[in-house]
Protein backbone atom coordinates (compact mmCIF):
# COMPACT_ATOMS: atom_id res chain seq x y z
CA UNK A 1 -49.91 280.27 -87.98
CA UNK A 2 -46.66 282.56 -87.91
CA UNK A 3 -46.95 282.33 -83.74
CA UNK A 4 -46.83 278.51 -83.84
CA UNK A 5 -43.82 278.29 -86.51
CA UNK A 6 -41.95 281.41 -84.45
CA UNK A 7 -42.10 279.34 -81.01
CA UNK A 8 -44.03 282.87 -79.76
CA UNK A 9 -47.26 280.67 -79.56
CA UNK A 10 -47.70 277.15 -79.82
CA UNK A 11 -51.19 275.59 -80.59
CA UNK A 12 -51.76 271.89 -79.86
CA UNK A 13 -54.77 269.98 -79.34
CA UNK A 14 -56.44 267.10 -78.34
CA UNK A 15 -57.13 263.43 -80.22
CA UNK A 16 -60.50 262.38 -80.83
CA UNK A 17 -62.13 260.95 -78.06
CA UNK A 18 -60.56 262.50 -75.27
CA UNK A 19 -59.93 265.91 -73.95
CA UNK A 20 -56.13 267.14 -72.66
CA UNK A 21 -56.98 268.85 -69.33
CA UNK A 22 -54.07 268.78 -66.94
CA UNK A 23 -51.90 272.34 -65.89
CA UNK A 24 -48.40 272.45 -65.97
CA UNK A 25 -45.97 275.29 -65.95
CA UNK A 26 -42.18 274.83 -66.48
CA UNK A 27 -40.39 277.84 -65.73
CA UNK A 28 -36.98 277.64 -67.10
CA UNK A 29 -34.95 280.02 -64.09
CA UNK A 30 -30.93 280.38 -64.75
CA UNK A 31 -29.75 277.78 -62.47
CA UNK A 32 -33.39 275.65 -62.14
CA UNK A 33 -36.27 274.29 -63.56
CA UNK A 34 -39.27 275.16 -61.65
CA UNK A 35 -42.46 273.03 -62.17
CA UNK A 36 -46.28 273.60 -61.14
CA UNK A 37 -48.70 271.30 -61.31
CA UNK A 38 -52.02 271.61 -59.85
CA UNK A 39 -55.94 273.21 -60.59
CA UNK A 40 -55.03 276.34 -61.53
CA UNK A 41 -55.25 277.80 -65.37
CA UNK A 42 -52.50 280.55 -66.55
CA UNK A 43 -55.21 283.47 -65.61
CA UNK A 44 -55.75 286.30 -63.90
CA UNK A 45 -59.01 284.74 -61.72
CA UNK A 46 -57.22 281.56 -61.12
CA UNK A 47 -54.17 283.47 -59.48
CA UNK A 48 -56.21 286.27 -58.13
CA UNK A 49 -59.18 285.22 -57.19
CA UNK A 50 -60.25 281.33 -56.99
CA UNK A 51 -59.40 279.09 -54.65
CA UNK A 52 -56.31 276.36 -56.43
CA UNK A 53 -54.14 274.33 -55.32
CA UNK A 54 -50.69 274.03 -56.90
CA UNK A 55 -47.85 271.64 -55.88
CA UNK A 56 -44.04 273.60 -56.85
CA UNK A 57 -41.07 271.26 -56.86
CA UNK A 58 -37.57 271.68 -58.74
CA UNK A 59 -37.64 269.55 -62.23
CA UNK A 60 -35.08 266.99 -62.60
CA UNK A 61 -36.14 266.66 -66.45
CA UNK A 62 -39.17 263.99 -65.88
CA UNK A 63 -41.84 267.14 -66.63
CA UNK A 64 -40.55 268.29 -69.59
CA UNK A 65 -39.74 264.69 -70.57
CA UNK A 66 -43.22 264.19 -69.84
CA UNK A 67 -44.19 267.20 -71.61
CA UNK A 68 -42.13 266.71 -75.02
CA UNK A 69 -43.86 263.36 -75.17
CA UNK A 70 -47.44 264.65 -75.20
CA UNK A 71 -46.53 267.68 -77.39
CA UNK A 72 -45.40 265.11 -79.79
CA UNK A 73 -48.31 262.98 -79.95
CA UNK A 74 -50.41 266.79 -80.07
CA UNK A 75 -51.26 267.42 -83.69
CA UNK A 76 -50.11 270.73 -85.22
CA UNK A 77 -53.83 272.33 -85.70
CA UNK A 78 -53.98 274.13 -89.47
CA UNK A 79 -55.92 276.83 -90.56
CA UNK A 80 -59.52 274.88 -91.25
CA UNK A 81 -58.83 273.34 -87.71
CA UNK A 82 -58.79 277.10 -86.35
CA UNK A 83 -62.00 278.09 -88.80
CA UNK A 84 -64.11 275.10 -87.53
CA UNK A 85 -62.73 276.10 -83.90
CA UNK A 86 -64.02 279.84 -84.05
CA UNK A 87 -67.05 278.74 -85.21
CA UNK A 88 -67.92 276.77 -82.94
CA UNK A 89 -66.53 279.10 -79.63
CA UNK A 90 -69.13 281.67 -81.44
CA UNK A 91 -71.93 279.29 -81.32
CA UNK A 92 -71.25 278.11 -77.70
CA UNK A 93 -70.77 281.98 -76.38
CA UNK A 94 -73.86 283.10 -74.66
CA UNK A 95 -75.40 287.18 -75.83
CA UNK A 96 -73.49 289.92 -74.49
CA UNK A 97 -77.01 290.22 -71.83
CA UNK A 98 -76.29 286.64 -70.84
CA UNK A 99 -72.54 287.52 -69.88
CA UNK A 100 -73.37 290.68 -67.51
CA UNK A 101 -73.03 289.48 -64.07
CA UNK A 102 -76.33 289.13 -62.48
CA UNK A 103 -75.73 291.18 -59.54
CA UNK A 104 -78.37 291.46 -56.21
CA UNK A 105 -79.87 295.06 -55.82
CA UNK A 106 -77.29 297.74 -53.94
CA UNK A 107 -77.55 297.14 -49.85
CA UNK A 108 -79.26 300.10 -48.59
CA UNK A 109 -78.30 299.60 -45.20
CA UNK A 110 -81.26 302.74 -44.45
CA UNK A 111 -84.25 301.02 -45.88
CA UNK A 112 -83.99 297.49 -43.87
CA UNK A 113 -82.81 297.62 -40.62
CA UNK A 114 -80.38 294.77 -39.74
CA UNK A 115 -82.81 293.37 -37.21
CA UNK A 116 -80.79 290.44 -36.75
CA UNK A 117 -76.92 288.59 -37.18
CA UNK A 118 -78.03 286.54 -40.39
CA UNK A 119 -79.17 289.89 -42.05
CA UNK A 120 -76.62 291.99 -41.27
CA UNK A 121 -74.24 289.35 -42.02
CA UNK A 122 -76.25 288.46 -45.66
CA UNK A 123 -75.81 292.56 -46.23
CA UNK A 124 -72.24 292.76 -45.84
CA UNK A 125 -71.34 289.56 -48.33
CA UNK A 126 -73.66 291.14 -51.08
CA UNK A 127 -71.83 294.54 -50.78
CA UNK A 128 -68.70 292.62 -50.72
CA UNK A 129 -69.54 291.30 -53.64
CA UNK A 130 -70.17 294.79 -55.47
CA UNK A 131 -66.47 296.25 -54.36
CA UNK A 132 -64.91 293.36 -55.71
CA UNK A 133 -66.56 293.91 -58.93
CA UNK A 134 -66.30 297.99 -58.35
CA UNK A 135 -62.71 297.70 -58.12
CA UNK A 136 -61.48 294.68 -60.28
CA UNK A 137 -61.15 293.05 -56.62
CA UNK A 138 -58.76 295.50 -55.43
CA UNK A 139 -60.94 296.51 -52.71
CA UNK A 140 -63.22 294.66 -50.90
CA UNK A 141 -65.42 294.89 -47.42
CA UNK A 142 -64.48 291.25 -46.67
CA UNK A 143 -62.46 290.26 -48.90
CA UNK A 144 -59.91 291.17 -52.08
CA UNK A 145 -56.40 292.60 -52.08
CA UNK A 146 -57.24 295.26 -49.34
CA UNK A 147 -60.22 294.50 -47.49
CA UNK A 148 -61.33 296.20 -43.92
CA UNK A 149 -61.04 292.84 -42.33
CA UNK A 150 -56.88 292.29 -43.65
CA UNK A 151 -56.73 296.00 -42.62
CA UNK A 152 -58.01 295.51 -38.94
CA UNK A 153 -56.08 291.94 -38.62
CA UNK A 154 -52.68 293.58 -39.62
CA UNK A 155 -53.14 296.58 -37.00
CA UNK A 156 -53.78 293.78 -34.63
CA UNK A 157 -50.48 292.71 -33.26
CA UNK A 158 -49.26 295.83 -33.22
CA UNK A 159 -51.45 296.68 -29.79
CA UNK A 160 -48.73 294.52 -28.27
CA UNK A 161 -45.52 296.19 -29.50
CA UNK A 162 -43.76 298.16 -28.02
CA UNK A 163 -44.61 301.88 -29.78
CA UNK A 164 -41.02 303.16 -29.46
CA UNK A 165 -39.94 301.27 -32.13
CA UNK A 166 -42.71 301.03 -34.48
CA UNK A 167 -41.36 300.94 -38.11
CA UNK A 168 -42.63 302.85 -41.04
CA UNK A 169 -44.88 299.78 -42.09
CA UNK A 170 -46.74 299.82 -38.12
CA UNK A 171 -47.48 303.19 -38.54
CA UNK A 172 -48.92 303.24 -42.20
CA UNK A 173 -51.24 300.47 -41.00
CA UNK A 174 -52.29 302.42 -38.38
CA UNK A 175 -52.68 305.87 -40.25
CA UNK A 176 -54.20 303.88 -43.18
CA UNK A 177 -51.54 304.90 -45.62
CA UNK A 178 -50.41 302.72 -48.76
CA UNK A 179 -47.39 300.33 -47.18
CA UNK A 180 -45.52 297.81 -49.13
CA UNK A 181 -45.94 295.15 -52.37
CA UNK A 182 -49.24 297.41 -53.27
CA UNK A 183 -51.06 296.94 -49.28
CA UNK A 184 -53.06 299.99 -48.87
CA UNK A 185 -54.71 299.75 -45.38
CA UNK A 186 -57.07 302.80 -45.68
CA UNK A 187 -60.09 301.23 -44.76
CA UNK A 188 -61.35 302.78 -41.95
CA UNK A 189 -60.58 306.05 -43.21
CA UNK A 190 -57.32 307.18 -44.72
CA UNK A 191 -55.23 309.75 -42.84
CA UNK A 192 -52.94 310.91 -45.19
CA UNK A 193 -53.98 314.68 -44.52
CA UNK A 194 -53.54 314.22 -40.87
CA UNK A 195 -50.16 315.31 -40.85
CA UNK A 196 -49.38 315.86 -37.27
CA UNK A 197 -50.80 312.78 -36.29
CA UNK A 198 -48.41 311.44 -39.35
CA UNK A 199 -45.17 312.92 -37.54
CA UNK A 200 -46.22 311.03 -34.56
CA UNK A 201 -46.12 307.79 -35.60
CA UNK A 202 -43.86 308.22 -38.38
CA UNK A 203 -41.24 309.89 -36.49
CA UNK A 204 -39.23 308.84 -33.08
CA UNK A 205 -38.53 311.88 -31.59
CA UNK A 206 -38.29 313.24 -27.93
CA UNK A 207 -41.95 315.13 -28.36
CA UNK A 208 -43.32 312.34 -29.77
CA UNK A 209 -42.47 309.24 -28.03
CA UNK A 210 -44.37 310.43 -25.17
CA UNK A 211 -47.59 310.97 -27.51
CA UNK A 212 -47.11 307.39 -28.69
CA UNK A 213 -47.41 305.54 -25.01
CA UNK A 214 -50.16 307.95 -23.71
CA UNK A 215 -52.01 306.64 -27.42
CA UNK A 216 -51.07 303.51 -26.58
CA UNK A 217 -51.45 303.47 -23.19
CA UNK A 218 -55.03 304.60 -23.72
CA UNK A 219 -55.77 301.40 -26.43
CA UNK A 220 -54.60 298.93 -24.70
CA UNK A 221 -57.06 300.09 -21.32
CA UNK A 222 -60.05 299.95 -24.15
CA UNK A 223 -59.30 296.66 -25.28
CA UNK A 224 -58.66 295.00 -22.07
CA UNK A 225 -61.96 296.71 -20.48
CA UNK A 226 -65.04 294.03 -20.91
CA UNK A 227 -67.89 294.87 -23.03
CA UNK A 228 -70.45 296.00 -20.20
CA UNK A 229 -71.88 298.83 -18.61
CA UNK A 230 -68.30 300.36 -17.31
CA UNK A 231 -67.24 300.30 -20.85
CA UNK A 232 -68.63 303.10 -21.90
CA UNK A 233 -66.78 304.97 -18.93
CA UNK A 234 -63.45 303.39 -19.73
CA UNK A 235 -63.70 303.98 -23.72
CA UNK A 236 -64.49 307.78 -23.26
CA UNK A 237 -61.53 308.40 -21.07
CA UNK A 238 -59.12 306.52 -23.99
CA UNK A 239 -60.96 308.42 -26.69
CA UNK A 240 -60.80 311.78 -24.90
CA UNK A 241 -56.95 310.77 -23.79
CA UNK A 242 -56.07 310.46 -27.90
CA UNK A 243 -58.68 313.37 -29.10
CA UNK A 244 -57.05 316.05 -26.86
CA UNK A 245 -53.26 315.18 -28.13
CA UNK A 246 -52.53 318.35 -30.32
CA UNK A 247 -53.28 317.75 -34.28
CA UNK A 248 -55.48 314.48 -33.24
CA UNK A 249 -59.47 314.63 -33.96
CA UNK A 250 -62.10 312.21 -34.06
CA UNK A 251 -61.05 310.80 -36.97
CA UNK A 252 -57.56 309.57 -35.86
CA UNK A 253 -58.85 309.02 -32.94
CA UNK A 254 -61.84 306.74 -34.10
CA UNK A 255 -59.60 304.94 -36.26
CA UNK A 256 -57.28 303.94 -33.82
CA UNK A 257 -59.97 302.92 -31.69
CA UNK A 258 -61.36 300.96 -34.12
CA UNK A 259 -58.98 298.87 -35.01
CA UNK A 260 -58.10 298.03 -31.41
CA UNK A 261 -61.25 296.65 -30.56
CA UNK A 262 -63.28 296.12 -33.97
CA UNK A 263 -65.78 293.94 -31.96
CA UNK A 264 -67.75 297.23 -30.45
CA UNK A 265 -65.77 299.98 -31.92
CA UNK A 266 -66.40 302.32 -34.97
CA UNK A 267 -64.53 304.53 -37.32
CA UNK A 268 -66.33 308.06 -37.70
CA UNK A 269 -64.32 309.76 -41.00
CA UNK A 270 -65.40 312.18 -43.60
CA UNK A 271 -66.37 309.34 -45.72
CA UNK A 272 -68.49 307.65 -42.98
CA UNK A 273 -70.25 310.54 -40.76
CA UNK A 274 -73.24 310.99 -42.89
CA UNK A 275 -74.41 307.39 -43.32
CA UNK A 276 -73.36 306.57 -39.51
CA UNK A 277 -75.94 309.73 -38.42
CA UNK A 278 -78.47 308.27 -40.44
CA UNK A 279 -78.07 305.04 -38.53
CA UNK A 280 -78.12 305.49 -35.73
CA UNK A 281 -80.07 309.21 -35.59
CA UNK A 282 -77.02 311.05 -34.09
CA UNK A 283 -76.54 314.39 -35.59
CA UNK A 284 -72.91 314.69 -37.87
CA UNK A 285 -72.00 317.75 -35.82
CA UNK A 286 -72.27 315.48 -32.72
CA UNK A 287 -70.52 312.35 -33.78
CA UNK A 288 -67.50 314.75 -33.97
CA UNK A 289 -67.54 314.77 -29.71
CA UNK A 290 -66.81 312.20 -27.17
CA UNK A 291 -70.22 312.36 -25.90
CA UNK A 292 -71.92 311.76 -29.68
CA UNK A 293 -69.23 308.90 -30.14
CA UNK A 294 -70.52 307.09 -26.60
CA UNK A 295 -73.85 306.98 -27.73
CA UNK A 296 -73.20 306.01 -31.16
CA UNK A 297 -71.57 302.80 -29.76
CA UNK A 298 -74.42 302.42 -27.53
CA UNK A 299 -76.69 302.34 -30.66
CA UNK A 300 -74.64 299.62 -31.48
CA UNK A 301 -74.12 297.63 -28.32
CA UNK A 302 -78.14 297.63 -28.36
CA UNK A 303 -78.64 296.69 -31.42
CA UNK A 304 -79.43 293.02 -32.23
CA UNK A 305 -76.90 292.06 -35.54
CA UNK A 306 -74.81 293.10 -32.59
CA UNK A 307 -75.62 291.12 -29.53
CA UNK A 308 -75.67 288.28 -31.78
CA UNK A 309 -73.63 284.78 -29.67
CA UNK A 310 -70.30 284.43 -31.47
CA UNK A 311 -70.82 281.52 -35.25
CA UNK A 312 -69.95 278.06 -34.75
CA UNK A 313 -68.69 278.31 -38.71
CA UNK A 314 -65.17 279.74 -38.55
CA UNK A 315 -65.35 281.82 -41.42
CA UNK A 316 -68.63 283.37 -40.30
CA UNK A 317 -66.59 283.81 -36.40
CA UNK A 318 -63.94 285.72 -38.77
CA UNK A 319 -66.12 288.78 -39.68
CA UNK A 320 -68.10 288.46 -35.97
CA UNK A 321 -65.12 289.05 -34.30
CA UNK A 322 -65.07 292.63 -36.33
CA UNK A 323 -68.86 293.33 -36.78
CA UNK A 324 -69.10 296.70 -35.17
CA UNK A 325 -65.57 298.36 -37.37
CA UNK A 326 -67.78 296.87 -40.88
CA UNK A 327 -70.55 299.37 -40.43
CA UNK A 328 -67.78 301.72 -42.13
CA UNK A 329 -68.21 299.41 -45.50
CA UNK A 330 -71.79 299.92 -45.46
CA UNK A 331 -71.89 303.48 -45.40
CA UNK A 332 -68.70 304.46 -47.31
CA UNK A 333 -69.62 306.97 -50.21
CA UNK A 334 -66.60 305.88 -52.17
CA UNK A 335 -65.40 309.38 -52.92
CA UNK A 336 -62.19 308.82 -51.70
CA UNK A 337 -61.60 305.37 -54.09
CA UNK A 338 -63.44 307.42 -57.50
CA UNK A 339 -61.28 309.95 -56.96
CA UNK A 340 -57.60 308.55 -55.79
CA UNK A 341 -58.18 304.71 -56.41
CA UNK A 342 -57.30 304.06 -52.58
CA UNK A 343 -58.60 305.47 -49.16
C-alpha cells in the first residue's frame, strides 16, 4: 500500500454491481491539459498493435472534474481486498500451455506450390503472422513497424522526383538503409555494403548525377512499359542499363527494380537467391545475369497466384498490387535480422 499513500500508484476500484470500464488519460503538459478518451488501454498492444480509436482535445477542467468525482466515490482497496484479488486473477489465468500462442505450421513455400491467388495470398498472412511474433512486431511481411509493403510504398513517389535533389531520407529508402524515428526500409535486401552504389545516391556530385538519371531514366521506362510480351525486352535493357554502372550488381540493381514496379518485379539478394532458385528451378549462379533474371520473372508472369484479376476487397488489392516483390518474404533466411536486428 506504500504506492497508493506515495501518489506513485493509485489503486481504486469498482462498487458492487457494476464494473468501471471507460479510458481516460490526462496529461498535465506546462502550458495545457491534454485529454484522451477513447478504446484504447495504457499498453503496449493497444498503442502498437490493435486497432483504437482515441478522441484528443485540450481540457478546460471538466475531465479531471469528472475524474476527481469518480475517484472519490472509488473505494481505497486494503490489503484483504488485494489478497482476495490475487486469488482470484490466479484462478482465472489459464496453464502456461494454454497461454502459448497457437501458431499454424511454418509456410514452406517449396512443399505446396501456390497454385492459385487465395493460396498464395493465405501463405503470405500466416508468415506475416510469424515475423510479427519473431520480432516483437518490428518486422513484418505485411505488416508491423517495417514491413516490405511500407518499404515498397515509401520508395514509390520517389520514381517521380526529380533524382538531383534526392535527400538523405530518398536514398536510404532506396538503398534499404535505417532512415529516421526508427524506419528501417531493408526489406528487399539491405545495401549497406554496397558502398559505391551508397556514394551515388547519397552524394550530389558531378560523377554522380549523371549515374542517377541514367538509373532513373532506366526505372521509369520499366514502369511505364505494359506487362506483355515486349516487357521482357524493355526490363532487360533497364536492368542491364543499372547492372553495368560501375560498383552496381544484381542486387542493387534488383532492388531498385523491384520497388519500381513490385507488381512483376523481384529482388534477387544474398538473403533471397537460394530460395528464389528453388522456385522457380533457375540455378543461383544464373539469377546473378540479366538473362537468369528474365526468366525468373517469366516464371512468375506464368505462374497462376500471379495472373490472378486484381481483389474487389481493398485491403486484399493492397498486397496484389505488390505480389511479385513478396516472394522475397517467403524465402528470406533471416540471417541478416538474427544477426543485426534489421536488413
Amino acid at each position: 500500500m506504500s504506492f497508493h499513500n506515495y501518489n506513485a500508484l493509485r489503486i481504486g476500484f469498482a462498487g458492487k454491481g457494476f464494473t468501471f470500464h471507460p479510458k481516460l488519460h490526462i496529461f498535465h503538459l506546462t502550458s495545457k491539459i491534454v485529454t484522451w478518451i477513447g478504446s484504447a488501454n495504457l499498453t503496449e498492444s493497444a498503442f502498437n498493435g490493435n486497432v483504437e480509436l482515441v478522441a484528443e482535445f485540450e481540457d478546460q477542467g471538466e475531465a479531471i472534474a469528472w475524474f476527481d468525482a469518480a475517484w472519490q466515490a472509488s473505494p481505497v482497496p486494503d490489503d484483504d481486498w488485494l489478497h482476495s484479488y490475487q486469488e482470484k486473477a490466479s484462478l482465472s489465468r489459464p496453464s502456461a500451455e494454454a497461454v502459448v500462442p497457437q501458431m499454424e505450421p511454418p509456410t514452406d513455400p517449396f512443399a505446396a506450390p501456390f497454385e492459385n491467388w487465395p493460396k498464395y495470398l493465405r501463405a503470405l498472412r500466416i508468415l506475416d503472422k510469424q515475423w510479427l511474433q519473431r520480432y516483437d512486431s518490428r518486422y513484418g511481411v505485411l505488416s508491423g513497424e517495417n514491413s516490405y509493403v511500407t518499404t515498397i510504398e515509401a520508395a514509390k513517389p520517389l520514381f517521380d522526383k526529380d533524382w538531383s535533389t534526392l535527400s538523405e531520407s530518398d536514398a536510404k529508402i532506396l538503398l534499404g538503409l535505417k532512415g529516421p524515428n526508427s524506419n528501417d526500409y531493408g526489406l528487399l535486401g539491405a545495401m549497406s555494403r554496397a558502398l559505391t552504389a551508397k556514394n551515388t545516391l547519397l552524394t550530389a556530385n558531378p560523377r554522380n548525377l549523371p549515374r542517377r538519371q541514367r538509373i532513373v531514366e532506366a526505372l521509369r521506362e520499366v514502369i511505364r512499359s505494359r506487362n506483355d510480351k515486349a516487357f521482357l525486352t524493355t526490363l532487360r535493357r533497364g536492368y542491364e542499363a543499372i547492372d553495368q554502372l560501375p560498383g552496381f550488381g544484381e542486387g542493387v540493381t534488383s532492388r531498385l527494380l523491384a520497388l519500381a514496379k513490385p507488381d512483376v518485379l523481384v529482388s534477387v539478394n544474398n538473403q533471397s537467391i537460394e530460395g528464389l532458385s528453388k522456385l522457380c528451378g533457375i540455378p543461383t549462379s544464373k539469377l546473378k545475369t540479366p538473362e537468369g533474371y528474365i526468366k525468373l520473372i517469366q516464371w512468375v508472369m506464368n505462374s497462376e497466384w500471379w495472373k490472378s484479376p486484381r481483389p474487389k476487397d481493398p485491403g486484399e488489392a493492397r498486397i496484389w498490387q505488390v505480389r511479385a516483390a513478396l516472394l522475397d518474404g517467403l524465402v528470406y533466411n533471416g540471417e541478416h535480422f538474427e544477426r543485426e536486428g534489421s536488413r
